[in-house]
Protein backbone atom coordinates (compact mmCIF):
# COMPACT_ATOMS: atom_id res chain seq x y z
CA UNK A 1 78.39 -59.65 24.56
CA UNK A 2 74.68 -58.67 25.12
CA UNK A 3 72.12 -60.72 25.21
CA UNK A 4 70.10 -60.87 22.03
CA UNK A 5 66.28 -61.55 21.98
CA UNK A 6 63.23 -61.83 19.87
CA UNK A 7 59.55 -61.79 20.66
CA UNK A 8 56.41 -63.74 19.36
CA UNK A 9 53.33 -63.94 20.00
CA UNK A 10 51.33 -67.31 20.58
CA UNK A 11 47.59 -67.19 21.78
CA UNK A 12 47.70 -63.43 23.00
CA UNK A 13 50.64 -64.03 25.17
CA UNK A 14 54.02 -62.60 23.90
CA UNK A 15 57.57 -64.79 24.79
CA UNK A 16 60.68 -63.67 24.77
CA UNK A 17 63.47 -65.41 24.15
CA UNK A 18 66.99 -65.43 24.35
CA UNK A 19 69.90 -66.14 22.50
CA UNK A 20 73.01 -67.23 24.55
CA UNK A 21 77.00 -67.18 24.22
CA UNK A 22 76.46 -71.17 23.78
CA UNK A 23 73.69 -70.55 20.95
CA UNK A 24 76.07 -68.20 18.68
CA UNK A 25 78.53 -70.40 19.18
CA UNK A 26 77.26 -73.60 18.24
CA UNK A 27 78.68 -75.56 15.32
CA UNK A 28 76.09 -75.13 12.03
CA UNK A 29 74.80 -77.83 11.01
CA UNK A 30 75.41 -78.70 7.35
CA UNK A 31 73.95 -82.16 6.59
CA UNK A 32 74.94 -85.69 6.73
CA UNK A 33 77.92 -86.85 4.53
CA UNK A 34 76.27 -89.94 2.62
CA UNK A 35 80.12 -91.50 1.77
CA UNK A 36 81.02 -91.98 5.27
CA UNK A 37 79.28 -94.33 7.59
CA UNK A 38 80.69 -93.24 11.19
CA UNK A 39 80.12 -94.35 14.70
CA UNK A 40 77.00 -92.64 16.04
CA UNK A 41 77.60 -94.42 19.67
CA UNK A 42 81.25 -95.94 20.90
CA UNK A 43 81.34 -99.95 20.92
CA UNK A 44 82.50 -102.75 19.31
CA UNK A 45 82.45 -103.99 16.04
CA UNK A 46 80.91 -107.76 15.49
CA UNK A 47 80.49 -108.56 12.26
CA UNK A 48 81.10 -106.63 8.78
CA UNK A 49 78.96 -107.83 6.24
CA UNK A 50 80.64 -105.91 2.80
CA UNK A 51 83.89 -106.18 1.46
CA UNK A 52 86.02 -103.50 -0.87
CA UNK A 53 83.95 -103.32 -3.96
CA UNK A 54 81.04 -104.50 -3.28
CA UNK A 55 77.73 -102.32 -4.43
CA UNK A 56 75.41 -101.09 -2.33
CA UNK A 57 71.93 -100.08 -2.06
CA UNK A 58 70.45 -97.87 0.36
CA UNK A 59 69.32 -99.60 3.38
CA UNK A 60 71.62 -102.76 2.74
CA UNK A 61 74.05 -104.09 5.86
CA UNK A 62 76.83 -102.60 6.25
CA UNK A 63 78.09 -104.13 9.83
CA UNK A 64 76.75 -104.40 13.20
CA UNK A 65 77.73 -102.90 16.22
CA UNK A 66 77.15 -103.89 19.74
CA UNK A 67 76.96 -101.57 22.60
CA UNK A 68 75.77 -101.82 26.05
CA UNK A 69 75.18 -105.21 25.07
CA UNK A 70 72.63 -104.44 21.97
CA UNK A 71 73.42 -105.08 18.20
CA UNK A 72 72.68 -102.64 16.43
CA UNK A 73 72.03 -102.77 12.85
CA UNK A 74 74.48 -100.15 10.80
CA UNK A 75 72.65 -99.58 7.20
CA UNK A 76 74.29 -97.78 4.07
CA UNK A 77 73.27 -94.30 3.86
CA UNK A 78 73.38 -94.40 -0.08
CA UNK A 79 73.44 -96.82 -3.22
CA UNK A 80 76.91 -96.92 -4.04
CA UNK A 81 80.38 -98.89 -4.04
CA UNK A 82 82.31 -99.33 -0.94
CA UNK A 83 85.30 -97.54 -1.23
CA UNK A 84 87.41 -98.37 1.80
CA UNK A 85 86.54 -100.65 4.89
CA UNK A 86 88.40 -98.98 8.18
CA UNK A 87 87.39 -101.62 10.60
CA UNK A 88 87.63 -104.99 11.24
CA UNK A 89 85.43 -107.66 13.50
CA UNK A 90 86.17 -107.17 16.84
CA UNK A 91 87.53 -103.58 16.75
CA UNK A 92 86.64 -101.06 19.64
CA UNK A 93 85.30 -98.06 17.91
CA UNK A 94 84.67 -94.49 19.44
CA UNK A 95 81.87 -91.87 18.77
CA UNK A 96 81.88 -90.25 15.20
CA UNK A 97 85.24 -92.71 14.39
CA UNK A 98 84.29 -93.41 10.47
CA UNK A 99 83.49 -96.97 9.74
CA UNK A 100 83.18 -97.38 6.21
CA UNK A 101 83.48 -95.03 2.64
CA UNK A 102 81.05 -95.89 -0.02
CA UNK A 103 81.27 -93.99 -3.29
CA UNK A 104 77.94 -92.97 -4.19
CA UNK A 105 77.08 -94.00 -7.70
């Protein structure tokens, strides 16, 4: 493959850039999914504070989960119901493993 580049100018200098192998090849990024709350760092559930059911407003708890000894504070992404609860307190989880479904209203 050959290299690809573009040039622009930015107070009368011109830079060139290049596009790699790794740039075309990245995965697009198409949003977040606001029905699924996933992992976004591998740890371990210590408290869930919604059941099946329950409604939902953006912001509201969801659950916390600790890593490298901090709690951190998982909100919903979107007013809704929740839909399906796939851990419980105490569970390891990994990176991007989904959490919770809410079914946005």
């Amino acid at each position: 493959m050959s290299e690809q580049f573009t040039d622009f100018v930015l107070d009368d200098t011109v830079y060139r850039t290049t596009f790699t192998r790794k740039f075309s090849m990245r995965k697009i990024f198409k949003g977040f999914d606001k029905s699924s709350v996933k992992a976004f760092i591998p740890g371990i559930i210590r408290e869930v504070s919604v059941n099946t059911g329950d409604k939902v407003n953006t912001g509201d708890k969801l659950l916390i989960l600790e890593a490298m000894k901090m709690k951190n504070l998982v909100t919903s992404p979107a007013d809704g119901v929740v839909k399906h609860i796939h851990v419980k307190t105490g569970n390891k989880v990994a990176k991007s493993q989904l959490l919770i479904e809410i079914q946005p209203y």
